[in-house]
PDB file of N, CA and C in Angstrom:
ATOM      1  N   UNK A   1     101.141 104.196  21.617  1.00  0.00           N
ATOM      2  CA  UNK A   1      99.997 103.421  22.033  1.00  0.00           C
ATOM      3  C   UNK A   1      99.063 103.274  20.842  1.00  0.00           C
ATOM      4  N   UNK A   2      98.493 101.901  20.557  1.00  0.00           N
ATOM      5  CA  UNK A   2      97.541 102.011  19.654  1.00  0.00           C
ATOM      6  C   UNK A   2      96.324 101.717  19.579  1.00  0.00           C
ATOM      7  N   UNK A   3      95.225 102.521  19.340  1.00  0.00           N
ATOM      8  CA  UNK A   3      94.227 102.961  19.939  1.00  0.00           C
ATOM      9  C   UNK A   3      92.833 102.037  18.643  1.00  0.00           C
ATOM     10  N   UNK A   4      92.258 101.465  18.994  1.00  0.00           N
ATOM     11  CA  UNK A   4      90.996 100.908  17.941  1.00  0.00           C
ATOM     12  C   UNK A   4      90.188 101.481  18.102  1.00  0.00           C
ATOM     13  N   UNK A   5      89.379 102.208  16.935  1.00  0.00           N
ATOM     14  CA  UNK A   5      87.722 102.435  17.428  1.00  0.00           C
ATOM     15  C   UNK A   5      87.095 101.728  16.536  1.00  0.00           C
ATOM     16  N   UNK A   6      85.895 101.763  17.031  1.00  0.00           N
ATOM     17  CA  UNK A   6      85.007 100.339  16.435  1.00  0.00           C
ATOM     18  C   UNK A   6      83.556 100.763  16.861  1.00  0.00           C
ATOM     19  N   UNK A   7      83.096 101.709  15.668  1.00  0.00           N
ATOM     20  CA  UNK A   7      81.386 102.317  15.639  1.00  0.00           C
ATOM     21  C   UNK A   7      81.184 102.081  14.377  1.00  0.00           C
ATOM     22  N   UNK A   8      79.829 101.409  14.270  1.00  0.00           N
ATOM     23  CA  UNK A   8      78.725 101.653  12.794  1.00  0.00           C
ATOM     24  C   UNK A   8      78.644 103.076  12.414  1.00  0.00           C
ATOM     25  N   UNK A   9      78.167 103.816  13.456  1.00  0.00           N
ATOM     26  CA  UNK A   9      78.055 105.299  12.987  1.00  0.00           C
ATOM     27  C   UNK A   9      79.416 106.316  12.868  1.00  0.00           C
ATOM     28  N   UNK A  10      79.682 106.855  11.674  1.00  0.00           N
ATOM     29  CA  UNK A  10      80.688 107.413  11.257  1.00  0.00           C
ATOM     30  C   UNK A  10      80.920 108.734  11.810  1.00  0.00           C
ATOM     31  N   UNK A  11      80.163 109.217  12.115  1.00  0.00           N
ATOM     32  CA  UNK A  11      80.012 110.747  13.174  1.00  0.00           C
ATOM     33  C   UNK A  11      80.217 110.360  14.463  1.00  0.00           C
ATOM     34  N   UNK A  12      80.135 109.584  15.221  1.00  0.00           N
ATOM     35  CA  UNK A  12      80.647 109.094  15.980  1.00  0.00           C
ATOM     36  C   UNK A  12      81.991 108.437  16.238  1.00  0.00           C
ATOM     37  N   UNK A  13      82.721 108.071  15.385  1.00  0.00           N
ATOM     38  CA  UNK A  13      83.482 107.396  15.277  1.00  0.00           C
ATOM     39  C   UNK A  13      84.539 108.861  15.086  1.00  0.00           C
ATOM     40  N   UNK A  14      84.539 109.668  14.127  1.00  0.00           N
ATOM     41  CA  UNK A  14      84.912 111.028  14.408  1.00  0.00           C
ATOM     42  C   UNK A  14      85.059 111.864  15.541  1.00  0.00           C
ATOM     43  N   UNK A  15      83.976 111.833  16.624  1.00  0.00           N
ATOM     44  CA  UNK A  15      83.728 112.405  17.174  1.00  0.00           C
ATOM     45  C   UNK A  15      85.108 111.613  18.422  1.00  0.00           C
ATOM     46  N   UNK A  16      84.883 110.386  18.351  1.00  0.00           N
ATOM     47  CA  UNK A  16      85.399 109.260  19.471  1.00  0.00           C
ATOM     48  C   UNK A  16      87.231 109.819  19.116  1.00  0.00           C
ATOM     49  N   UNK A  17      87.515 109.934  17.774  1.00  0.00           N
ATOM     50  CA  UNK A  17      88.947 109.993  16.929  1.00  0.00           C
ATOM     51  C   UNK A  17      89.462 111.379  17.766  1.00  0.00           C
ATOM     52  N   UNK A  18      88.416 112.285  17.703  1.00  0.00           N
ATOM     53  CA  UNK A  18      88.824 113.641  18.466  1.00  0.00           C
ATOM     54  C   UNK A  18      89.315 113.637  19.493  1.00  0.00           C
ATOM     55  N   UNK A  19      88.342 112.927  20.330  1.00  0.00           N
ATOM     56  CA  UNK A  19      88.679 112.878  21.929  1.00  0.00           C
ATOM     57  C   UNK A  19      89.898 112.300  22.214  1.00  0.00           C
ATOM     58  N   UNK A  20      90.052 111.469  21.767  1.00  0.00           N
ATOM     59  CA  UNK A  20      91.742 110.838  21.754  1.00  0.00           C
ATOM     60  C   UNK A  20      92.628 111.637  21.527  1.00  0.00           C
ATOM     61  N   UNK A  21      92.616 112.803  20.604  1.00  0.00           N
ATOM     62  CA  UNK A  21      93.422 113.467  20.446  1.00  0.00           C
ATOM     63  C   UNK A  21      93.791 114.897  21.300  1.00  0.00           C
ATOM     64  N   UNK A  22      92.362 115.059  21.891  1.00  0.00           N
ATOM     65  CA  UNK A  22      92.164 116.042  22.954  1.00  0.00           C
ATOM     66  C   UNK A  22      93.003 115.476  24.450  1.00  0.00           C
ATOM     67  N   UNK A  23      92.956 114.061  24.221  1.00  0.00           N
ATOM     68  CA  UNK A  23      93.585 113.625  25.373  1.00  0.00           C
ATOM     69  C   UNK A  23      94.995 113.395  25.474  1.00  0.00           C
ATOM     70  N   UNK A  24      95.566 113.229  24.191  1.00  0.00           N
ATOM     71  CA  UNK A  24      96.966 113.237  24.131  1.00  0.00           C
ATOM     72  C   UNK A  24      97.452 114.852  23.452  1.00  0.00           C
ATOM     73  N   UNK A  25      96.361 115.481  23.515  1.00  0.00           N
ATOM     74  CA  UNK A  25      97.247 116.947  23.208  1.00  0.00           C
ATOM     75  C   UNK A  25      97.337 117.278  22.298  1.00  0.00           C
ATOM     76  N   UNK A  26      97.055 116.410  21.545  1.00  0.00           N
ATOM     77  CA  UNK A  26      97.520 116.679  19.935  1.00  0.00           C
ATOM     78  C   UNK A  26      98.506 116.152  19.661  1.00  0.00           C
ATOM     79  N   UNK A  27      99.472 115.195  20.210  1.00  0.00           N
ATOM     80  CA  UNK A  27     101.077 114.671  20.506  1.00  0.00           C
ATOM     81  C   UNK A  27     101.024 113.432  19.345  1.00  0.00           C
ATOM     82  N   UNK A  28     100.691 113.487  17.672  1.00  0.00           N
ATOM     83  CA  UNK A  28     100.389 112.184  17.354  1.00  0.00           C
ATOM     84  C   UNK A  28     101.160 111.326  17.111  1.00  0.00           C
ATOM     85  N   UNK A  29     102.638 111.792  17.915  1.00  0.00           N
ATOM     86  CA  UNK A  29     103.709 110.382  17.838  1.00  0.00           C
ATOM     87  C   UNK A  29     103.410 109.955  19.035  1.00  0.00           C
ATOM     88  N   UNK A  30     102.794 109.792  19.721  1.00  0.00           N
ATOM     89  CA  UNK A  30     102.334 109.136  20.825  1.00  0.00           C
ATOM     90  C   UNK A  30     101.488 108.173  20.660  1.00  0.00           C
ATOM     91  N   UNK A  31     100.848 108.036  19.871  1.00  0.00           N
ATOM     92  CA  UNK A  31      99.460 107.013  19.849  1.00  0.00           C
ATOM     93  C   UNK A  31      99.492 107.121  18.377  1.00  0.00           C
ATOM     94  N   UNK A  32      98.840 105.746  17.765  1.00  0.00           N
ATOM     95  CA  UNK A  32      98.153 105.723  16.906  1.00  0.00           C
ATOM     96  C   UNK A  32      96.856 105.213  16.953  1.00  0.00           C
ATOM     97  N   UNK A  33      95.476 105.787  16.265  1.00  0.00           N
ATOM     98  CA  UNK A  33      94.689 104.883  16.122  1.00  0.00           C
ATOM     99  C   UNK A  33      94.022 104.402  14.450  1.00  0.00           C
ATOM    100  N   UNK A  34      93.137 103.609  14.602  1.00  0.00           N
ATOM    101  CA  UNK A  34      92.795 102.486  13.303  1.00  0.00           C
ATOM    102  C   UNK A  34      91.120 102.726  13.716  1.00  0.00           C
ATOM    103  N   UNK A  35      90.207 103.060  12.890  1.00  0.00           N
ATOM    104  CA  UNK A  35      89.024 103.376  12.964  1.00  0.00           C
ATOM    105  C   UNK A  35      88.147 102.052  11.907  1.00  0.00           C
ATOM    106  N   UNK A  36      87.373 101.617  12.570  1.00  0.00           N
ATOM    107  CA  UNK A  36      86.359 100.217  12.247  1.00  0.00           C
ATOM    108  C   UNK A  36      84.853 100.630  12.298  1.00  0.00           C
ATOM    109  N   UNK A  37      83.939 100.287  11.573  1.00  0.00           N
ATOM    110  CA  UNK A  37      82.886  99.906  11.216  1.00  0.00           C
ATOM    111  C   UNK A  37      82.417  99.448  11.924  1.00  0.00           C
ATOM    112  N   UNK A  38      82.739  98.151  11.978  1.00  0.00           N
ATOM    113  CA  UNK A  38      82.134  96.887  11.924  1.00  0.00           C
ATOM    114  C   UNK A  38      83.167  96.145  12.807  1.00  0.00           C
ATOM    115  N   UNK A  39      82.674  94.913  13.679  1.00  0.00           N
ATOM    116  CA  UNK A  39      83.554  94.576  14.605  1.00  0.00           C
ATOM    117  C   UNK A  39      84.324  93.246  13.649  1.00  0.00           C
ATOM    118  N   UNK A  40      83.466  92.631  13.012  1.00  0.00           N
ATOM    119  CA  UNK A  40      84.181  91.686  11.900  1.00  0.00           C
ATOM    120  C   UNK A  40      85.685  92.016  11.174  1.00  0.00           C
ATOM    121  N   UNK A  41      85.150  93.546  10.699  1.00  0.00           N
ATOM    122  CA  UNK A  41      86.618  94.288   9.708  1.00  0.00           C
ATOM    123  C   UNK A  41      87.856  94.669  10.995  1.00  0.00           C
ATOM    124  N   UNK A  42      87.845  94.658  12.375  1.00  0.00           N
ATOM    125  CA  UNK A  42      88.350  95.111  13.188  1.00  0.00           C
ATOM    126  C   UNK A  42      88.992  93.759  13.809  1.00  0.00           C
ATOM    127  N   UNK A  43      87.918  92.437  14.088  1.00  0.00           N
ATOM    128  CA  UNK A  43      88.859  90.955  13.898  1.00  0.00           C
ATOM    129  C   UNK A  43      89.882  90.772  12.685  1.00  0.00           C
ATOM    130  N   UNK A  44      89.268  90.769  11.574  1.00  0.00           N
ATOM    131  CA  UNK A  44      90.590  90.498  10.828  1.00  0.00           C
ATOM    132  C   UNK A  44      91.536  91.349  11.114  1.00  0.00           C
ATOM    133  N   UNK A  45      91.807  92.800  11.359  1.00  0.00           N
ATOM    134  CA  UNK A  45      92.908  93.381  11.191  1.00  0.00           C
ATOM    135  C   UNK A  45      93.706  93.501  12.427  1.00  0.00           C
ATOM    136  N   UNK A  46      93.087  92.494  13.218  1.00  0.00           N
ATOM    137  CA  UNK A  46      94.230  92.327  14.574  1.00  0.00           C
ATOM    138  C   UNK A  46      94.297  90.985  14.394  1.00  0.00           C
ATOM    139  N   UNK A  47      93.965  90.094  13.493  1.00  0.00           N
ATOM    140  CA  UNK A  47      94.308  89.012  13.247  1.00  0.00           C
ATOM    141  C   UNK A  47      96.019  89.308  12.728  1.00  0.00           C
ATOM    142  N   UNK A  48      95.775  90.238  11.648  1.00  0.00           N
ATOM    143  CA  UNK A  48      96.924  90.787  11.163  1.00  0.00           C
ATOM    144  C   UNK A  48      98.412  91.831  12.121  1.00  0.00           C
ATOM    145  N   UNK A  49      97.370  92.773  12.632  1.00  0.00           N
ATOM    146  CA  UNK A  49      98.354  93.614  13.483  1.00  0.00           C
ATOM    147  C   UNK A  49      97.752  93.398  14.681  1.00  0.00           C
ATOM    148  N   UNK A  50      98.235  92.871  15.879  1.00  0.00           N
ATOM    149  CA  UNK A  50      97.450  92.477  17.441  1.00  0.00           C
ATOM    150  C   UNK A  50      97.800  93.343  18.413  1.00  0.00           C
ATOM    151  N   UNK A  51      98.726  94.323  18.015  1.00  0.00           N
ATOM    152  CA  UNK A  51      99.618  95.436  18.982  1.00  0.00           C
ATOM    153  C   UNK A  51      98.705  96.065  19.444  1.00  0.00           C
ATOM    154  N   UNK A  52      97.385  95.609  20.000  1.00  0.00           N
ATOM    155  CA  UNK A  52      96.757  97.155  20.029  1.00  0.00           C
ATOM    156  C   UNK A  52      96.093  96.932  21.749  1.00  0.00           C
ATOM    157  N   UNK A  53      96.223  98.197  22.514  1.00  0.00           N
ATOM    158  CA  UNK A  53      96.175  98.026  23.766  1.00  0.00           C
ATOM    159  C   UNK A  53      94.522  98.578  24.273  1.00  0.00           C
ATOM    160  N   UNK A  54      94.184  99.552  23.091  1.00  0.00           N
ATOM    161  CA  UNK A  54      92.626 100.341  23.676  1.00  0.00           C
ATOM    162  C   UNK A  54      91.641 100.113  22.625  1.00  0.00           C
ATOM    163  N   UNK A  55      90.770  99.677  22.739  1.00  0.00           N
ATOM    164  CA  UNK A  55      89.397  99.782  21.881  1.00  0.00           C
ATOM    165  C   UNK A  55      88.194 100.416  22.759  1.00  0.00           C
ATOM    166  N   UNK A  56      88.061 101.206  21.687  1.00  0.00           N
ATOM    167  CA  UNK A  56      86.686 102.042  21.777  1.00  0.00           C
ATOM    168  C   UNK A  56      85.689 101.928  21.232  1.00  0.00           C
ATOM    169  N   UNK A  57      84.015 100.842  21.633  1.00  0.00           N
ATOM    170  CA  UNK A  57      83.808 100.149  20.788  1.00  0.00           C
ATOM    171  C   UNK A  57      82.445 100.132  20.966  1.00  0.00           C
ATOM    172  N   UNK A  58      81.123 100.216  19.991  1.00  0.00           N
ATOM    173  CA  UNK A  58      79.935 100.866  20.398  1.00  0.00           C
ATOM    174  C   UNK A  58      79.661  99.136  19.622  1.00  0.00           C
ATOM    175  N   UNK A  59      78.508  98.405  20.145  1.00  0.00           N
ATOM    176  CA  UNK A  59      78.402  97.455  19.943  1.00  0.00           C
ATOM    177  C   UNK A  59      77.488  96.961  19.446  1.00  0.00           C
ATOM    178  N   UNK A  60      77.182  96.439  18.258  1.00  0.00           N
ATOM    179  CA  UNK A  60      75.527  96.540  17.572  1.00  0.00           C
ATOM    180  C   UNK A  60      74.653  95.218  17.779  1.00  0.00           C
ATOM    181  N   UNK A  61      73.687  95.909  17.598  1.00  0.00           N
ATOM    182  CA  UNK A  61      72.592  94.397  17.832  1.00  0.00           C
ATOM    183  C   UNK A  61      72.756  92.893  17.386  1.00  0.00           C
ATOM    184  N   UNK A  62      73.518  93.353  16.187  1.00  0.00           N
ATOM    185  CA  UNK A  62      73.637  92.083  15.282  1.00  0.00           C
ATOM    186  C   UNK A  62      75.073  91.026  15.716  1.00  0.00           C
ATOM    187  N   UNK A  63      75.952  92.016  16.746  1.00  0.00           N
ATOM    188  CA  UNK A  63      76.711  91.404  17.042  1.00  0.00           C
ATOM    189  C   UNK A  63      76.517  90.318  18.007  1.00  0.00           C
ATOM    190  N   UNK A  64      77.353  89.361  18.423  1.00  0.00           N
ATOM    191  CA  UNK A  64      77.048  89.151  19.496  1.00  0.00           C
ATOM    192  C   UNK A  64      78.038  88.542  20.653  1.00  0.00           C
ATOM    193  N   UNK A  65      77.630  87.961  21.720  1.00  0.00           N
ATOM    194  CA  UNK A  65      78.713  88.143  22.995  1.00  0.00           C
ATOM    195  C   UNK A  65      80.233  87.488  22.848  1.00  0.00           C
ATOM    196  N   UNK A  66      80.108  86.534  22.063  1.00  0.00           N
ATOM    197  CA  UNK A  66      80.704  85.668  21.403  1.00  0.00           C
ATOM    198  C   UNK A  66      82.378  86.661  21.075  1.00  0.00           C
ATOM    199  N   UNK A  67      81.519  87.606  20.201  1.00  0.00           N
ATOM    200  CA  UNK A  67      82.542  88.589  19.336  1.00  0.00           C
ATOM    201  C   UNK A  67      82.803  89.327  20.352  1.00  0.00           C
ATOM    202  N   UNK A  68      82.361  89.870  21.447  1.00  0.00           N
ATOM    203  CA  UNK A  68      83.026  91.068  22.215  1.00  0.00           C
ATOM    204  C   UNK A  68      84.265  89.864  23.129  1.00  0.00           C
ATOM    205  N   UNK A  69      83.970  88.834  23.833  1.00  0.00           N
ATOM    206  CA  UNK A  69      84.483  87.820  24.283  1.00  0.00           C
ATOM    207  C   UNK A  69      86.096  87.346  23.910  1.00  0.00           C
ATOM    208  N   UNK A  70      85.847  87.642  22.383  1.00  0.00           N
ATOM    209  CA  UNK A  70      87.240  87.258  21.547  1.00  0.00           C
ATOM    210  C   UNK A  70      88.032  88.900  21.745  1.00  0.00           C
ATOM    211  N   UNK A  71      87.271  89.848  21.320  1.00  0.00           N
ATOM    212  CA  UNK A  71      87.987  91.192  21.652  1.00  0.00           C
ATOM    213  C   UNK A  71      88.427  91.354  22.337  1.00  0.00           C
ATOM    214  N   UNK A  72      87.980  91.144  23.469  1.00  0.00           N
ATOM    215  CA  UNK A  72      88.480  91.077  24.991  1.00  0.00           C
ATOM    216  C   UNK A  72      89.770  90.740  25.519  1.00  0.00           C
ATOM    217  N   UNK A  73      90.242  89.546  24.792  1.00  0.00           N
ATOM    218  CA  UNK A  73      90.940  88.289  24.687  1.00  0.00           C
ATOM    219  C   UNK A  73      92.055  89.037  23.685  1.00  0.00           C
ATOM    220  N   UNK A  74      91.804  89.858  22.738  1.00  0.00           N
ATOM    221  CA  UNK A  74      92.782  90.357  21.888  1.00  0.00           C
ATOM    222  C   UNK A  74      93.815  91.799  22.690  1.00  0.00           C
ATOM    223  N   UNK A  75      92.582  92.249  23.356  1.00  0.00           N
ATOM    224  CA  UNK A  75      92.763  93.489  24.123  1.00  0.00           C
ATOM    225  C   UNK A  75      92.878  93.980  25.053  1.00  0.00           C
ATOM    226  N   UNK A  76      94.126  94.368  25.730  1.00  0.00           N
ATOM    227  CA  UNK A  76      93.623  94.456  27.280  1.00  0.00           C
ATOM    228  C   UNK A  76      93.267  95.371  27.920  1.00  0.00           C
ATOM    229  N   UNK A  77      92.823  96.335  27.214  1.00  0.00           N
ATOM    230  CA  UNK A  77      91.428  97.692  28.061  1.00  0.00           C
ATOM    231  C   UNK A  77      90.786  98.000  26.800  1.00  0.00           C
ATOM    232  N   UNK A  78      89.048  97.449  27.109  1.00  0.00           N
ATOM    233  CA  UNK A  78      88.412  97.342  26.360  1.00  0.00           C
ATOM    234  C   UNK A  78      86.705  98.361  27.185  1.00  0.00           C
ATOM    235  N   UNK A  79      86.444  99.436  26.224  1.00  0.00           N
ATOM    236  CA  UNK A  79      85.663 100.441  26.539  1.00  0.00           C
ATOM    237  C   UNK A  79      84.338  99.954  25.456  1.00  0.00           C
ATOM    238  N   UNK A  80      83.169  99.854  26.295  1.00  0.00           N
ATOM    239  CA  UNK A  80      81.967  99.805  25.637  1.00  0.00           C
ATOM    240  C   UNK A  80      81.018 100.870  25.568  1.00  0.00           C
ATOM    241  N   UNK A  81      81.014 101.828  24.209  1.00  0.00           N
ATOM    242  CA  UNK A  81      79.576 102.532  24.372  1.00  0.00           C
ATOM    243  C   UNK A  81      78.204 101.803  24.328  1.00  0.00           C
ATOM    244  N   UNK A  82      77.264 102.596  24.958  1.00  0.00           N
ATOM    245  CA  UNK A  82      76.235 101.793  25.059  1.00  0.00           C
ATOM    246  C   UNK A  82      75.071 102.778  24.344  1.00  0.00           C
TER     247      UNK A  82
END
């Protein structure tokens, strides 16, 4: 399974990387995930690789609905921190 996270804040984004792994056990041929910034750097790279079934995705001011809309559309279970 391959897993996106997608936070500005990098301690968070750590923190988010853990839990995934707490949830699969530690099993990391089971899942992979790809850790994002920025929701821009996270469009291009499913422009490139689209396999991806979970995003975990804290959503910033500057973004806007537009961009979660297309994610959506890329992804089919899509988790918003708030």
């Amino acid at each position: 399974m391959n897993i996106a996270i997608c936070d500005d804040d990098r301690l968070m984004s750590g923190q988010i990387e853990k839990l995934v792994e707490k949830v699969f056990h530690g099993e990391t041929s089971k899942y992979n995930t790809e850790v994002f910034f920025s929701g821009d750097r996270l469009l291009d790279f499913l422009a490139q690789s689209p396999n991806y079934f979970i995003l975990l995705k804290h959503p910033t001011r500057n973004e806007n609905d537009s961009l979660l809309e297309v994610l959506r559309e890329k992804i089919p279970f899509v988790i918003l921190r708030r």
